[in-house]
C-alpha atoms as a PDB file:
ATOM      1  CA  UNK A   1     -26.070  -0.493 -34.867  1.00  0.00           C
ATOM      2  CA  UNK A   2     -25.344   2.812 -33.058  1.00  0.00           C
ATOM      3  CA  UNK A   3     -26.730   1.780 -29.914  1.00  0.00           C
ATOM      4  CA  UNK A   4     -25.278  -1.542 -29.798  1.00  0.00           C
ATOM      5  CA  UNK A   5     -21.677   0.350 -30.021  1.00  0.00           C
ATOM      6  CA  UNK A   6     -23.051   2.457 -27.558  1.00  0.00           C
ATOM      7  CA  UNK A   7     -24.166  -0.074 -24.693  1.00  0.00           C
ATOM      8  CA  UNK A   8     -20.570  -1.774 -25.991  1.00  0.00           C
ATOM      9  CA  UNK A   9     -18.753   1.023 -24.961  1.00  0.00           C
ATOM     10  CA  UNK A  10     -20.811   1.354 -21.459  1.00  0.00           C
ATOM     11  CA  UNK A  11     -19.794  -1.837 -20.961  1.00  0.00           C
ATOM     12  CA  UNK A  12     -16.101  -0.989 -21.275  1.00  0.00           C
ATOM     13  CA  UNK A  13     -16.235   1.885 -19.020  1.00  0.00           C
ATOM     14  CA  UNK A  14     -18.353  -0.033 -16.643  1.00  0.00           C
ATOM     15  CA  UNK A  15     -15.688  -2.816 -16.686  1.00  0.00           C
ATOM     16  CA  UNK A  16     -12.247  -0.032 -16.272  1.00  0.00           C
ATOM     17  CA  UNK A  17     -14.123   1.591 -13.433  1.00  0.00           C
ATOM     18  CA  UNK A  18     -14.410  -2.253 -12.039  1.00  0.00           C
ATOM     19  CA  UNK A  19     -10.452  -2.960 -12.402  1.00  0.00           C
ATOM     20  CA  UNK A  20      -9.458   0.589 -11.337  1.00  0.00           C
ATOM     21  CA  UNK A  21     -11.194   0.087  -7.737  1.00  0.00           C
ATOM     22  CA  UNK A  22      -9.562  -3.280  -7.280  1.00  0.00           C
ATOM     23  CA  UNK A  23      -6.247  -1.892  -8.290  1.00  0.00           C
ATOM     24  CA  UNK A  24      -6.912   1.147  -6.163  1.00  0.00           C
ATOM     25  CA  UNK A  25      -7.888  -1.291  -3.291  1.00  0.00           C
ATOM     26  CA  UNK A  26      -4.732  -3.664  -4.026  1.00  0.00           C
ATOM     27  CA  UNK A  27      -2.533  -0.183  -3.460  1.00  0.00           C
ATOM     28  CA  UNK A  28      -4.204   0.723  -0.104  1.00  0.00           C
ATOM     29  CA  UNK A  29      -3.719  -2.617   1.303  1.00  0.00           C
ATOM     30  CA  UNK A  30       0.257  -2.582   0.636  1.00  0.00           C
ATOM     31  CA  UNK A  31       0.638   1.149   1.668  1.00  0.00           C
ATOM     32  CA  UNK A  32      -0.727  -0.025   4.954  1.00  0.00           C
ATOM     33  CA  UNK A  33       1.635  -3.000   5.159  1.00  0.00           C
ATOM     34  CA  UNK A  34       4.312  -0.948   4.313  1.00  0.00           C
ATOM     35  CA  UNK A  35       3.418   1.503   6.917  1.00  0.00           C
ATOM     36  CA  UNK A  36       3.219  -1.247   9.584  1.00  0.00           C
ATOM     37  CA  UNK A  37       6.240  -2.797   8.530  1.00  0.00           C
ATOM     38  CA  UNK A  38       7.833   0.613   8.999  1.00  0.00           C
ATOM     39  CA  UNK A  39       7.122   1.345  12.128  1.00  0.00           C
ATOM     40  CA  UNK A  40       8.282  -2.327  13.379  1.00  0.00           C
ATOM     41  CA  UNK A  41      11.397  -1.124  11.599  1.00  0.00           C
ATOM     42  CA  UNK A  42      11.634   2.037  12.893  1.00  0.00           C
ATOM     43  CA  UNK A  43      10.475   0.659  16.460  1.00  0.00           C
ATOM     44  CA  UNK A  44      14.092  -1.828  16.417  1.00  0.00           C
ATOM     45  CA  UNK A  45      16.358   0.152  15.242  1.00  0.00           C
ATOM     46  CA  UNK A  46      15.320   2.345  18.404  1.00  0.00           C
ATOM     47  CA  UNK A  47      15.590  -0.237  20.426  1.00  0.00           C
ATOM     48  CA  UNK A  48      19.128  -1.120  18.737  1.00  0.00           C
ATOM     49  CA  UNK A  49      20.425   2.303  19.031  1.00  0.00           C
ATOM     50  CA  UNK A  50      19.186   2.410  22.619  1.00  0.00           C
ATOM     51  CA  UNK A  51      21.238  -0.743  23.604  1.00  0.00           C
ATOM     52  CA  UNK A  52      24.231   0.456  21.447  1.00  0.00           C
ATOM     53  CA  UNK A  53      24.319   3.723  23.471  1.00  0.00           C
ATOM     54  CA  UNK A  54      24.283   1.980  26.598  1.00  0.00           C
ATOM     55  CA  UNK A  55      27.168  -0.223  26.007  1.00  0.00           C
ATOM     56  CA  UNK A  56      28.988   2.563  25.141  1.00  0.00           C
ATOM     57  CA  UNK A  57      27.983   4.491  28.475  1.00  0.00           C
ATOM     58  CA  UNK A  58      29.816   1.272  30.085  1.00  0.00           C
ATOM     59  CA  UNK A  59      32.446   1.132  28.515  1.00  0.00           C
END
Protein backbone atom coordinates (compact mmCIF):
# COMPACT_ATOMS: atom_id res chain seq x y z
CA UNK A 1 0.00 0.00 0.00
CA UNK A 2 2.87 2.36 0.94
CA UNK A 3 4.64 1.98 -2.16
CA UNK A 4 1.78 2.23 -4.39
CA UNK A 5 1.17 5.89 -2.72
CA UNK A 6 4.64 6.28 -3.21
CA UNK A 7 5.11 5.55 -7.10
CA UNK A 8 1.50 7.66 -7.05
CA UNK A 9 3.06 10.53 -5.81
CA UNK A 10 6.27 10.13 -8.30
CA UNK A 11 3.93 10.18 -10.75
CA UNK A 12 2.52 13.55 -9.71
CA UNK A 13 5.78 15.19 -9.45
CA UNK A 14 6.87 13.61 -12.63
CA UNK A 15 3.70 15.02 -14.30
CA UNK A 16 4.12 19.07 -12.51
CA UNK A 17 7.72 19.00 -13.63
CA UNK A 18 6.08 18.03 -17.26
CA UNK A 19 3.49 21.12 -17.22
CA UNK A 20 5.97 23.52 -15.55
CA UNK A 21 8.52 23.18 -18.65
CA UNK A 22 5.74 23.69 -21.15
CA UNK A 23 4.48 26.65 -19.26
CA UNK A 24 8.04 27.83 -18.83
CA UNK A 25 8.51 27.26 -22.65
CA UNK A 26 4.98 28.98 -23.50
CA UNK A 27 6.55 32.22 -21.43
CA UNK A 28 9.87 32.29 -23.41
CA UNK A 29 8.20 32.16 -26.66
CA UNK A 30 5.92 35.39 -25.89
CA UNK A 31 8.80 37.31 -24.11
CA UNK A 32 10.54 36.95 -27.41
CA UNK A 33 7.53 38.13 -29.41
CA UNK A 34 7.12 40.81 -27.24
CA UNK A 35 10.66 41.78 -27.57
CA UNK A 36 10.43 41.71 -31.40
CA UNK A 37 7.34 43.46 -31.47
CA UNK A 38 9.10 46.12 -29.42
CA UNK A 39 11.71 46.89 -31.28
CA UNK A 40 9.40 47.18 -34.59
CA UNK A 41 7.69 49.62 -32.27
CA UNK A 42 10.41 51.33 -31.09
CA UNK A 43 12.07 51.19 -34.72
CA UNK A 44 8.63 53.53 -36.12
CA UNK A 45 8.19 55.71 -33.78
CA UNK A 46 11.94 56.67 -34.70
CA UNK A 47 11.24 56.83 -37.91
CA UNK A 48 7.97 59.00 -37.04
CA UNK A 49 9.79 61.34 -34.87
CA UNK A 50 12.50 61.62 -37.52
CA UNK A 51 9.96 62.76 -40.23
CA UNK A 52 8.08 64.96 -37.65
CA UNK A 53 11.36 66.83 -36.93
CA UNK A 54 11.99 67.40 -40.41
CA UNK A 55 8.78 68.99 -41.28
CA UNK A 56 9.27 71.15 -38.65
CA UNK A 57 12.93 72.12 -39.87
CA UNK A 58 10.80 73.28 -43.11
CA UNK A 59 8.54 74.95 -41.87
Amino acid sequence: MNKLFSEERAQISVELIIVLAAVVAVVLVLVSQIQATSEQGSQKLEETAEDVFKKIDDI
